[in-house]
N, C-alpha and C. Protein backbone atom coordinates (compact mmCIF):
# COMPACT_ATOMS: atom_id res chain seq x y z
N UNK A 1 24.18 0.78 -6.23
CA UNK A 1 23.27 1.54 -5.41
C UNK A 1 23.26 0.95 -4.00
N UNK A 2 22.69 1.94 -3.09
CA UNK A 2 23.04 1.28 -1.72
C UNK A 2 21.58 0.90 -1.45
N UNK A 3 20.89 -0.12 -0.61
CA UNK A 3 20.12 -0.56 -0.13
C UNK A 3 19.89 -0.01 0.87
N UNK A 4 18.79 0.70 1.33
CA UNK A 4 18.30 1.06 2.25
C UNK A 4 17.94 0.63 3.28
N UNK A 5 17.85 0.49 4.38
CA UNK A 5 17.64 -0.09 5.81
C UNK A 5 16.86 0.18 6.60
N UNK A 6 16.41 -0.53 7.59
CA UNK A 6 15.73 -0.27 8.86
C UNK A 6 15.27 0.76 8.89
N UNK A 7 14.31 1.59 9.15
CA UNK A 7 14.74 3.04 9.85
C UNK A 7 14.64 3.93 8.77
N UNK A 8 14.85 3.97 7.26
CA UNK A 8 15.04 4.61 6.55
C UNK A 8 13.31 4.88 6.03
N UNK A 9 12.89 6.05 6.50
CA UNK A 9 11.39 6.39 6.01
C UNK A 9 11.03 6.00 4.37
N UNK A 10 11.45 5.94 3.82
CA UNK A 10 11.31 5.65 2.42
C UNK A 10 10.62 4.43 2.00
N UNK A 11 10.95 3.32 3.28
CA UNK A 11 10.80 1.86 3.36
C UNK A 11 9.15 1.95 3.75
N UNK A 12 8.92 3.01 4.49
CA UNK A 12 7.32 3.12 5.19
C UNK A 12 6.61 3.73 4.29
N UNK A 13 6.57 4.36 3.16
CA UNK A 13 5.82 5.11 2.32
C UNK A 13 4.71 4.37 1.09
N UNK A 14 4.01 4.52 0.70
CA UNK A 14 3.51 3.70 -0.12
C UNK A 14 4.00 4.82 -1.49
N UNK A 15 4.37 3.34 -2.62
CA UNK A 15 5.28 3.79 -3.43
C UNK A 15 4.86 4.59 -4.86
N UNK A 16 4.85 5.38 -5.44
CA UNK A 16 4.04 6.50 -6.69
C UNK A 16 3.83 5.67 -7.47
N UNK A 17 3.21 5.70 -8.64
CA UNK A 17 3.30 5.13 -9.91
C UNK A 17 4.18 5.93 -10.76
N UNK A 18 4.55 4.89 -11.34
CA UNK A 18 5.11 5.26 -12.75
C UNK A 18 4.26 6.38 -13.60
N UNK A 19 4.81 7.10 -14.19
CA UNK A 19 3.68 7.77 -15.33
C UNK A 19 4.34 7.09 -16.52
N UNK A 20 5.33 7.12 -16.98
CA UNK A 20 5.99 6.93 -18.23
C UNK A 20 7.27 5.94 -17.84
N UNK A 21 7.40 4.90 -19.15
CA UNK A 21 8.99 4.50 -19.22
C UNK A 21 9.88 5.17 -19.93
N UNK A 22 10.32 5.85 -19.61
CA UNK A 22 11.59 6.53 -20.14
C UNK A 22 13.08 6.12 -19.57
N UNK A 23 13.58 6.80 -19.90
CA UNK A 23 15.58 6.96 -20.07
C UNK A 23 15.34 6.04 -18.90
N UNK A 24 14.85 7.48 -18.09
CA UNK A 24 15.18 7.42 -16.48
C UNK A 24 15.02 6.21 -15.54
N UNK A 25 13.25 6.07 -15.80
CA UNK A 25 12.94 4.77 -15.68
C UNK A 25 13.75 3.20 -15.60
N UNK A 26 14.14 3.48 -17.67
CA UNK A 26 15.07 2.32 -17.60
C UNK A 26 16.38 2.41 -16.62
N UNK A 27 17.02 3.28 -16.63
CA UNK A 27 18.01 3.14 -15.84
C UNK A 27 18.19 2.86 -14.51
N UNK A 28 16.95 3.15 -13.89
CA UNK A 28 16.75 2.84 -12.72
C UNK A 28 16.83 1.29 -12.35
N UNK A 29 15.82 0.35 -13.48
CA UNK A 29 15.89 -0.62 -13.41
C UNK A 29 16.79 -1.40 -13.72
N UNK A 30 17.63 -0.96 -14.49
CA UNK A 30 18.99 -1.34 -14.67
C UNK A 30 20.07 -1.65 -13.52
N UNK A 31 19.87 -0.08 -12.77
CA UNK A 31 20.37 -0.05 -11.10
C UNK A 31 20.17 -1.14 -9.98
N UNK A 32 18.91 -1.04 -10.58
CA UNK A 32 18.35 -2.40 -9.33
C UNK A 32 17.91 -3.98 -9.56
N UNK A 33 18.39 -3.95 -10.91
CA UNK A 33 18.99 -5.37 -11.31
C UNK A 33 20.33 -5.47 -10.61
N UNK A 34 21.15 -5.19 -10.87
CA UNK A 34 22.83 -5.18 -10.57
C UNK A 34 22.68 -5.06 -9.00
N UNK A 35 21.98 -4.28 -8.40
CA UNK A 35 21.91 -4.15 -6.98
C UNK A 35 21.27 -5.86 -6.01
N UNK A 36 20.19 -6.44 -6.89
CA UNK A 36 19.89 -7.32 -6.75
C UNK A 36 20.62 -8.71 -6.50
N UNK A 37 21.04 -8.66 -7.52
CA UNK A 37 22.29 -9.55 -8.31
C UNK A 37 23.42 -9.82 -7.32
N UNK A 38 23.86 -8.51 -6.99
CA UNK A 38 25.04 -8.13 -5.85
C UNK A 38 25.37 -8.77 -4.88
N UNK A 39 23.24 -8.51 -4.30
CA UNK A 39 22.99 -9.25 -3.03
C UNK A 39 22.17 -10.21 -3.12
N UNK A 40 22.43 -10.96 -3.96
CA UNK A 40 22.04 -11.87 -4.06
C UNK A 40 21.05 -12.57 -3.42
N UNK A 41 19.67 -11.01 -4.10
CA UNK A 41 18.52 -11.17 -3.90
C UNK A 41 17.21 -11.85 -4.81
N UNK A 42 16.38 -12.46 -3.87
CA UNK A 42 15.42 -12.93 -4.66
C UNK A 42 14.57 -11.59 -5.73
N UNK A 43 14.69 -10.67 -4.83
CA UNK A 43 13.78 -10.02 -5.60
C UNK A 43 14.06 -8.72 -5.14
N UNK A 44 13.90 -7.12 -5.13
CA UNK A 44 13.64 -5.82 -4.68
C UNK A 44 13.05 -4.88 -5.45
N UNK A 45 12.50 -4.14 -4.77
CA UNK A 45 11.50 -2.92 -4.65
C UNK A 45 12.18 -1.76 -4.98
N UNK A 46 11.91 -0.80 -5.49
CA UNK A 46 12.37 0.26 -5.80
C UNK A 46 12.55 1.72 -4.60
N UNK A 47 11.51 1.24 -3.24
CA UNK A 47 11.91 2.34 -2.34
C UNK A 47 13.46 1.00 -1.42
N UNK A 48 13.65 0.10 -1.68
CA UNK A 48 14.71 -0.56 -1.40
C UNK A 48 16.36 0.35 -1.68
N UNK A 49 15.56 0.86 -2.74
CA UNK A 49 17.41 1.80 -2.81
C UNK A 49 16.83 3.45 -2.73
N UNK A 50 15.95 3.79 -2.53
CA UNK A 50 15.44 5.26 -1.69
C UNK A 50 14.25 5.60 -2.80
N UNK A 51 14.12 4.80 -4.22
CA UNK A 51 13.45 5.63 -4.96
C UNK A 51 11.62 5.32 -4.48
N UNK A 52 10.83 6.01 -4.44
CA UNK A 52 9.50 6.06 -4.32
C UNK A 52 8.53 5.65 -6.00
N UNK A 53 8.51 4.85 -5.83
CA UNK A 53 8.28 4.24 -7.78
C UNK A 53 7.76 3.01 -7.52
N UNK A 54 6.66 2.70 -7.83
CA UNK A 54 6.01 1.47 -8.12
C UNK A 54 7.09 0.46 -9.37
N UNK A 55 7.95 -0.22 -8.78
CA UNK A 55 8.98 -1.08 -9.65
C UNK A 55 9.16 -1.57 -8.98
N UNK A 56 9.72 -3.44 -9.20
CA UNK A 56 9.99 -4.12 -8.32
C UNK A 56 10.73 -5.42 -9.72
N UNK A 57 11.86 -5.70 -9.19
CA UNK A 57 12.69 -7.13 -10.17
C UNK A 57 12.46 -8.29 -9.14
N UNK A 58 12.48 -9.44 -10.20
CA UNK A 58 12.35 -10.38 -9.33
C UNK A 58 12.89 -11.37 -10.07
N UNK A 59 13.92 -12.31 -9.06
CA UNK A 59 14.55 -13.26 -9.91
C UNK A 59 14.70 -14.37 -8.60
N UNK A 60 13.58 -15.12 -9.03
CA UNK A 60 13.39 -16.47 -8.35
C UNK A 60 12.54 -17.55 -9.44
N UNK A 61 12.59 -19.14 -8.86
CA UNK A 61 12.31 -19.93 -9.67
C UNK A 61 12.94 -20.33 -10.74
N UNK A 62 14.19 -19.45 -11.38
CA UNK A 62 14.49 -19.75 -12.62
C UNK A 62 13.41 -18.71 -13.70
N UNK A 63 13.11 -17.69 -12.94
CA UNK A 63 11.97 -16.97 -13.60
C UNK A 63 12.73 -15.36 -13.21
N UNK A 64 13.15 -14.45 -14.34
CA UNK A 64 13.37 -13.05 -14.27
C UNK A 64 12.49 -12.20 -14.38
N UNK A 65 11.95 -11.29 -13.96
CA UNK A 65 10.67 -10.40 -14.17
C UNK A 65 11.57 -8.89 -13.44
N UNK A 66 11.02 -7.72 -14.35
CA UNK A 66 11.31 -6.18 -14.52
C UNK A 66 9.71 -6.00 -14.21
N UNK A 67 8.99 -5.31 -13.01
CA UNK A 67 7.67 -4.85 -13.39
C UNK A 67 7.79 -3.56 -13.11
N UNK A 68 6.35 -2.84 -14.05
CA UNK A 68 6.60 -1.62 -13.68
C UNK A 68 4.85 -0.93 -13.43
N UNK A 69 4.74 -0.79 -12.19
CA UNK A 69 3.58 -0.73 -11.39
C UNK A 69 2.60 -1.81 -11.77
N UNK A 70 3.61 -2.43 -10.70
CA UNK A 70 2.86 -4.31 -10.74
C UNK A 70 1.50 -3.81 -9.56
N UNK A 71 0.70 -5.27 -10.14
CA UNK A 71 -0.71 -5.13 -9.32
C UNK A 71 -0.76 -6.24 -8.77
N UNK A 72 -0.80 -6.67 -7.55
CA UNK A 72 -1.28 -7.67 -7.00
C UNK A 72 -2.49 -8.48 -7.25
N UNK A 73 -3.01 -9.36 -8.09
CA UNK A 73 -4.30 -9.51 -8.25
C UNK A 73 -4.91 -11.01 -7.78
N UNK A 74 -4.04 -11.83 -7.53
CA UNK A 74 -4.70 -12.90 -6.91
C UNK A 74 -3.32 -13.55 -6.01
N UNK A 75 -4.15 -14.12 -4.86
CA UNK A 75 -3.70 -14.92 -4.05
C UNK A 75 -3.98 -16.38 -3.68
N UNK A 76 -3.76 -17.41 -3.08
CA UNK A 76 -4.34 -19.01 -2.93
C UNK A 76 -4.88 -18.25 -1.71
N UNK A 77 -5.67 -19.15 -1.35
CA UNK A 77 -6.07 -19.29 0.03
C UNK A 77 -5.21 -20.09 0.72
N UNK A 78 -4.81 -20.95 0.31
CA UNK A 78 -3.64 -22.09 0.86
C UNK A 78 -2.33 -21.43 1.53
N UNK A 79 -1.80 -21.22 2.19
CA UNK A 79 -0.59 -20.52 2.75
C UNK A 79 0.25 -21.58 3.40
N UNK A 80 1.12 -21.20 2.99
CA UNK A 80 2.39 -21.50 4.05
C UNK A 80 3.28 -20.92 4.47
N UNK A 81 4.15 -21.66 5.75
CA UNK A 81 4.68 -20.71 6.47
C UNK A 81 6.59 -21.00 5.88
N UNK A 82 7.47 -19.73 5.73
CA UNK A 82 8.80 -19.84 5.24
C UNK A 82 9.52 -19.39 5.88
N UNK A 83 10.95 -19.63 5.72
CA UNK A 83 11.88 -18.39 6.53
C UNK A 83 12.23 -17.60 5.68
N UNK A 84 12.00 -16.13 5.60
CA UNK A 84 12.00 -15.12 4.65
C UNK A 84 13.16 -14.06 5.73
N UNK A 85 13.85 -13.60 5.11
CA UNK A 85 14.75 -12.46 5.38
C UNK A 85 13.94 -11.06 4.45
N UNK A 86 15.01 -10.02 4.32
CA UNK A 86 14.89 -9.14 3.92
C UNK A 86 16.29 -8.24 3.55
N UNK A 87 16.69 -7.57 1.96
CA UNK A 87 17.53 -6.74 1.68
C UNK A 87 17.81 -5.55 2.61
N UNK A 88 17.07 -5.39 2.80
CA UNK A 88 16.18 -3.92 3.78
C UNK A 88 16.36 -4.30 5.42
N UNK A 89 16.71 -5.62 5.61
CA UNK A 89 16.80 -5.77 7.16
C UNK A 89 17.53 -6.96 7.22
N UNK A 90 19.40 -6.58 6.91
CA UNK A 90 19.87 -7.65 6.59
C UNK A 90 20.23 -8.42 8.04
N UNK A 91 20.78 -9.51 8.20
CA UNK A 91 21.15 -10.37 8.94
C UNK A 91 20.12 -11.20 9.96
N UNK A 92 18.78 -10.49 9.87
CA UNK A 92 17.65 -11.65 10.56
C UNK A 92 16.54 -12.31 9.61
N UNK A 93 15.92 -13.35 10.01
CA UNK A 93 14.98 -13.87 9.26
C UNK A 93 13.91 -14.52 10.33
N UNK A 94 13.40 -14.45 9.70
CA UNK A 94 12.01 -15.53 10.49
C UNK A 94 10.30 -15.93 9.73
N UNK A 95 10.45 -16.83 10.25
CA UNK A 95 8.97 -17.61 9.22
C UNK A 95 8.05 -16.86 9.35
N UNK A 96 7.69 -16.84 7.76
CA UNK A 96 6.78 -15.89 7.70
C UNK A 96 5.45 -16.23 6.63
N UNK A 97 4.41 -16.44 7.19
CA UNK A 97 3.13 -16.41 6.36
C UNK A 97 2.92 -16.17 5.02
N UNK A 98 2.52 -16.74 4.20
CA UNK A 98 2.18 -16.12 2.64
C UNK A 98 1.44 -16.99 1.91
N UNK A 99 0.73 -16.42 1.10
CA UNK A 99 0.13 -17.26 0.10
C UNK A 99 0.97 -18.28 -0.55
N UNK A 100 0.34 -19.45 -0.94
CA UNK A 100 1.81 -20.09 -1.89
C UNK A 100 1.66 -19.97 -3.41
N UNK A 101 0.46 -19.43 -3.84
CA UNK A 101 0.51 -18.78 -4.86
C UNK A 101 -0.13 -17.21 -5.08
N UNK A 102 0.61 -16.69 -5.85
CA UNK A 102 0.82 -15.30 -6.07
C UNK A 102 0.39 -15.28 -7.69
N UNK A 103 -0.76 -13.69 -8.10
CA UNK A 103 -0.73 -13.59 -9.47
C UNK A 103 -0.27 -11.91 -9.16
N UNK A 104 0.38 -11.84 -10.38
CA UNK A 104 0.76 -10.04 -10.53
C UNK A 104 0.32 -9.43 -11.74
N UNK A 105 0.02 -8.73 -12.38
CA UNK A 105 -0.04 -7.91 -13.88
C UNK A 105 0.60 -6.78 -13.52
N UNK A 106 1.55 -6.62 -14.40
CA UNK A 106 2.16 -5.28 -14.27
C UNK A 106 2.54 -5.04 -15.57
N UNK A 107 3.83 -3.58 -15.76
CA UNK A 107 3.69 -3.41 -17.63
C UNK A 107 5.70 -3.88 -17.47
N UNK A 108 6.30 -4.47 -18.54
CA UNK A 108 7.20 -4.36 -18.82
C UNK A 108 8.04 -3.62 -19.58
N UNK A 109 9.40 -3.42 -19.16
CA UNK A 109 10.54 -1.77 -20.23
C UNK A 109 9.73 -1.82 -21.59
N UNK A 110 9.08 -2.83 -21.78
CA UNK A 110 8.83 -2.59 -23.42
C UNK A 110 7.65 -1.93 -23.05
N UNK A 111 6.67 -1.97 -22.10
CA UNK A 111 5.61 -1.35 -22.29
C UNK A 111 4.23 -2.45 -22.51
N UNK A 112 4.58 -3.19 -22.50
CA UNK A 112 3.82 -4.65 -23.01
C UNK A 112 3.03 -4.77 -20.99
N UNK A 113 1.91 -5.42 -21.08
CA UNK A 113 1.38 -5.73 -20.13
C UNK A 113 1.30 -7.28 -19.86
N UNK A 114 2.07 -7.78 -18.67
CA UNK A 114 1.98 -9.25 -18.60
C UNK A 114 1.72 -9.47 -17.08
N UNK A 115 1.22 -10.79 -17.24
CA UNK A 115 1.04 -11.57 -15.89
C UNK A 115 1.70 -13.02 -15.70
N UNK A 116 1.71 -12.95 -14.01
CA UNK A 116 2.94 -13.62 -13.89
C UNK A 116 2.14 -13.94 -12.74
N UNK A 117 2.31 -16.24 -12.83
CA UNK A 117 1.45 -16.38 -12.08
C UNK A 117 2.68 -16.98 -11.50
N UNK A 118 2.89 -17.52 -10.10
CA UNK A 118 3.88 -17.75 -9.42
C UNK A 118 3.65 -18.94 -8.60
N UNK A 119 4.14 -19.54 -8.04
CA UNK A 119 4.15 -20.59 -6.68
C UNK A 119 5.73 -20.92 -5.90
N UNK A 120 5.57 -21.11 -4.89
CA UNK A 120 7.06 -21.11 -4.18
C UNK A 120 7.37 -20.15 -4.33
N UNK A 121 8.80 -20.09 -4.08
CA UNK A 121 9.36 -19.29 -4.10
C UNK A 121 9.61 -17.82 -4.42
N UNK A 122 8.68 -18.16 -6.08
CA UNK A 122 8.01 -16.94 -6.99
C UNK A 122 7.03 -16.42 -6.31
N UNK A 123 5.86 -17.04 -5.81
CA UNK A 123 4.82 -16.10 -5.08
C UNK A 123 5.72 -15.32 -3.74
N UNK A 124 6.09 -15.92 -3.16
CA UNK A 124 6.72 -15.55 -1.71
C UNK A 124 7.40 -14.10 -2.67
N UNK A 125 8.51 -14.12 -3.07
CA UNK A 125 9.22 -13.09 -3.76
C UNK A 125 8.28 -11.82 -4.02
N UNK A 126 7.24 -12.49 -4.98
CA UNK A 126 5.90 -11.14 -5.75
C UNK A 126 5.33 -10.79 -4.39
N UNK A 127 4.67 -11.61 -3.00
CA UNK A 127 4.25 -10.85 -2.18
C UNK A 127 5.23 -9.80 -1.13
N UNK A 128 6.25 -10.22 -1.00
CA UNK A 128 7.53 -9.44 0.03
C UNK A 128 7.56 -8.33 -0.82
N UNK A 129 8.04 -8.40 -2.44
CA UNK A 129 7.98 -6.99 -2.84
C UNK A 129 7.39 -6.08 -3.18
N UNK A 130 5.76 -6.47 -3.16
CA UNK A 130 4.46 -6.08 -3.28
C UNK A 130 4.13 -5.61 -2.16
N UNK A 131 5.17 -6.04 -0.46
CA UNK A 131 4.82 -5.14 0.48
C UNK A 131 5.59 -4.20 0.37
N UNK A 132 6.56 -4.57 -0.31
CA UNK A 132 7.69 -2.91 -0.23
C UNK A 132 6.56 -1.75 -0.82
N UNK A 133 6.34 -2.18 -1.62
CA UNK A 133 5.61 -1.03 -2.31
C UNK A 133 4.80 -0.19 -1.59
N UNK A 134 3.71 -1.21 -0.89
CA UNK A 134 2.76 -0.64 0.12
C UNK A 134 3.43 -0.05 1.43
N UNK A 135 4.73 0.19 1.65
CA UNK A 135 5.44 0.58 2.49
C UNK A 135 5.45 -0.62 4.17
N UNK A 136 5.05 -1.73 3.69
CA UNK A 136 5.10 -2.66 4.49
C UNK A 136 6.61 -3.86 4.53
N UNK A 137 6.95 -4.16 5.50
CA UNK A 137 8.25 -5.64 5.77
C UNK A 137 7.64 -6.34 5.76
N UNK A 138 8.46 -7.73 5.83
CA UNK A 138 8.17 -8.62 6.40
C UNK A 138 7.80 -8.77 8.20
N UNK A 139 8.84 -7.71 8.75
CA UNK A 139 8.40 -7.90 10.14
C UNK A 139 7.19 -7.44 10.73
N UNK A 140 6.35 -7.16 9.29
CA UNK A 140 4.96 -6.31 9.97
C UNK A 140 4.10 -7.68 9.99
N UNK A 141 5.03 -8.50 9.04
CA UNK A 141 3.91 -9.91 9.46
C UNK A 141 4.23 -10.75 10.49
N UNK A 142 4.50 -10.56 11.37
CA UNK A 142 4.94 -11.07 12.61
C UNK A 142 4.45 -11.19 13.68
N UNK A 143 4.40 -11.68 14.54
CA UNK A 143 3.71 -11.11 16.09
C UNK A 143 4.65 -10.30 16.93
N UNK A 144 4.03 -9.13 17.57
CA UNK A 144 4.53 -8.60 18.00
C UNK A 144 5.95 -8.61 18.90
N UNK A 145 5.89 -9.77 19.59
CA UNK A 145 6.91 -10.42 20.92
C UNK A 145 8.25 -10.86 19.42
N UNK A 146 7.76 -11.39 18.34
CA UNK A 146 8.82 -11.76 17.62
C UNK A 146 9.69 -10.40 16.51
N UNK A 147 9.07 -9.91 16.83
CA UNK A 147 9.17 -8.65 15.65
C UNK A 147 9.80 -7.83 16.67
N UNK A 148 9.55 -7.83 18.20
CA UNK A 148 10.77 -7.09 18.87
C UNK A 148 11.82 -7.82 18.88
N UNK A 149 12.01 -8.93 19.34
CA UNK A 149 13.17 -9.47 19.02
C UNK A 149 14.06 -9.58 18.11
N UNK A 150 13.43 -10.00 16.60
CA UNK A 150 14.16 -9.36 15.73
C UNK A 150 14.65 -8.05 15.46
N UNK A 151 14.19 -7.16 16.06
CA UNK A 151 14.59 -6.29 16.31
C UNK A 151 15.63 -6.15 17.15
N UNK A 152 15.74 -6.27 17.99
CA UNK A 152 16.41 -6.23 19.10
C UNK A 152 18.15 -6.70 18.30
N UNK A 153 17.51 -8.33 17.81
CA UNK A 153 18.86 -8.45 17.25
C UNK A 153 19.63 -8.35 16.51
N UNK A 154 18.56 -7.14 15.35
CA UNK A 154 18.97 -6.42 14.10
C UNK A 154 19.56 -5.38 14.54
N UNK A 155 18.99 -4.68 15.63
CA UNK A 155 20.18 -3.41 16.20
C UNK A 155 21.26 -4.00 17.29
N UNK A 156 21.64 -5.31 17.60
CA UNK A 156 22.53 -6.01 18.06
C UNK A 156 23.66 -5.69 17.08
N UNK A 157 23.04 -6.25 16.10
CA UNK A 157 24.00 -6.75 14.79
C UNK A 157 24.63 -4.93 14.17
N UNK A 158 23.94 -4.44 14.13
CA UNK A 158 24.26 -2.96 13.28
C UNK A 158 25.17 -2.43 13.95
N UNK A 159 25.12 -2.90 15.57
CA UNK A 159 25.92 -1.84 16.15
C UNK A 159 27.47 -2.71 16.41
N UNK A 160 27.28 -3.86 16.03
CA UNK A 160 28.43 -4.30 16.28
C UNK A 160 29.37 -4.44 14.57
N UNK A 161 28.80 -3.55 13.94
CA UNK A 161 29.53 -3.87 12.23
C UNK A 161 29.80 -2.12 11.78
């Protein structure tokens, strides 16, 4: 599947719920395992490859997770700051704010409801793709002066590939 980019409205939308796991469902997630994998991503969102679906994989920590209309439900107060990229906005990065721990509940292909409490790497991962959902980047956490720039040098980069 192709990863969606910059620019691509799909990325700005806040993402449906699931009603049911079915065929379709699974296969999707199937798609965006392998897509993940590929790019050898920590984690992606399901409007990441155009679909509008509360789903998001995540494979950081030594920890695999399939969710399917994950909930954000707790955060630390404690934050720190990382250099986080993005599938969705490849070739720039910049430090970026986050809780350092992350909790999620969401349902898994089986249908089973679990929670998944995270730190490092794992929280960072559950919050970046918890903004996909909400139709938010990383560069929305930014300050403005830096978020043009990255910009600037994300359409540097596009136009020269």
């Amino acid at each position: 599947m192709t990863i969606r980019t910059y620019g691509d409205g799909v990325l700005r939308r806040s993402a449906d719920p699931v009603d049911a796991i079915d065929d379709e469902i699974r296969a999707i997630c199937e798609r965006m395992v392998e897509t993940m994998l590929r790019a050898n991503g920590a984690g992606l969102a399901a409007p990441q490859i155009g679909i509008s679906k509360r789903i998001i994989v995540l494979d950081a920590d030594d920890a695999f997770h399939i969710l399917i209309n994950p909930e954000l439900v707790e955060t630390s107060d404690e934050v720190a700051q990382s250099i986080e990229g993005c599938l969705s906005v490849p070739g720039v990065d910049a430090p970026v704010e986050r809780s350092v721990r992350a909790v999620v509940e969401g349902t898994t292909l089986d249908g089973e409801r679990v929670r998944i409490e995270g730190e490092g790497l794992l929280a960072r991962a559950i919050q970046h793709e918890m903004d996909h959902l909400n139709g938010n980047l990383f560069l929305d956490r930014l300050s403005p002066a830096k978020r043009q720039s990255l910009l600037k040098e994300y359409r540097r980069r596009e136009e020269t590939e």
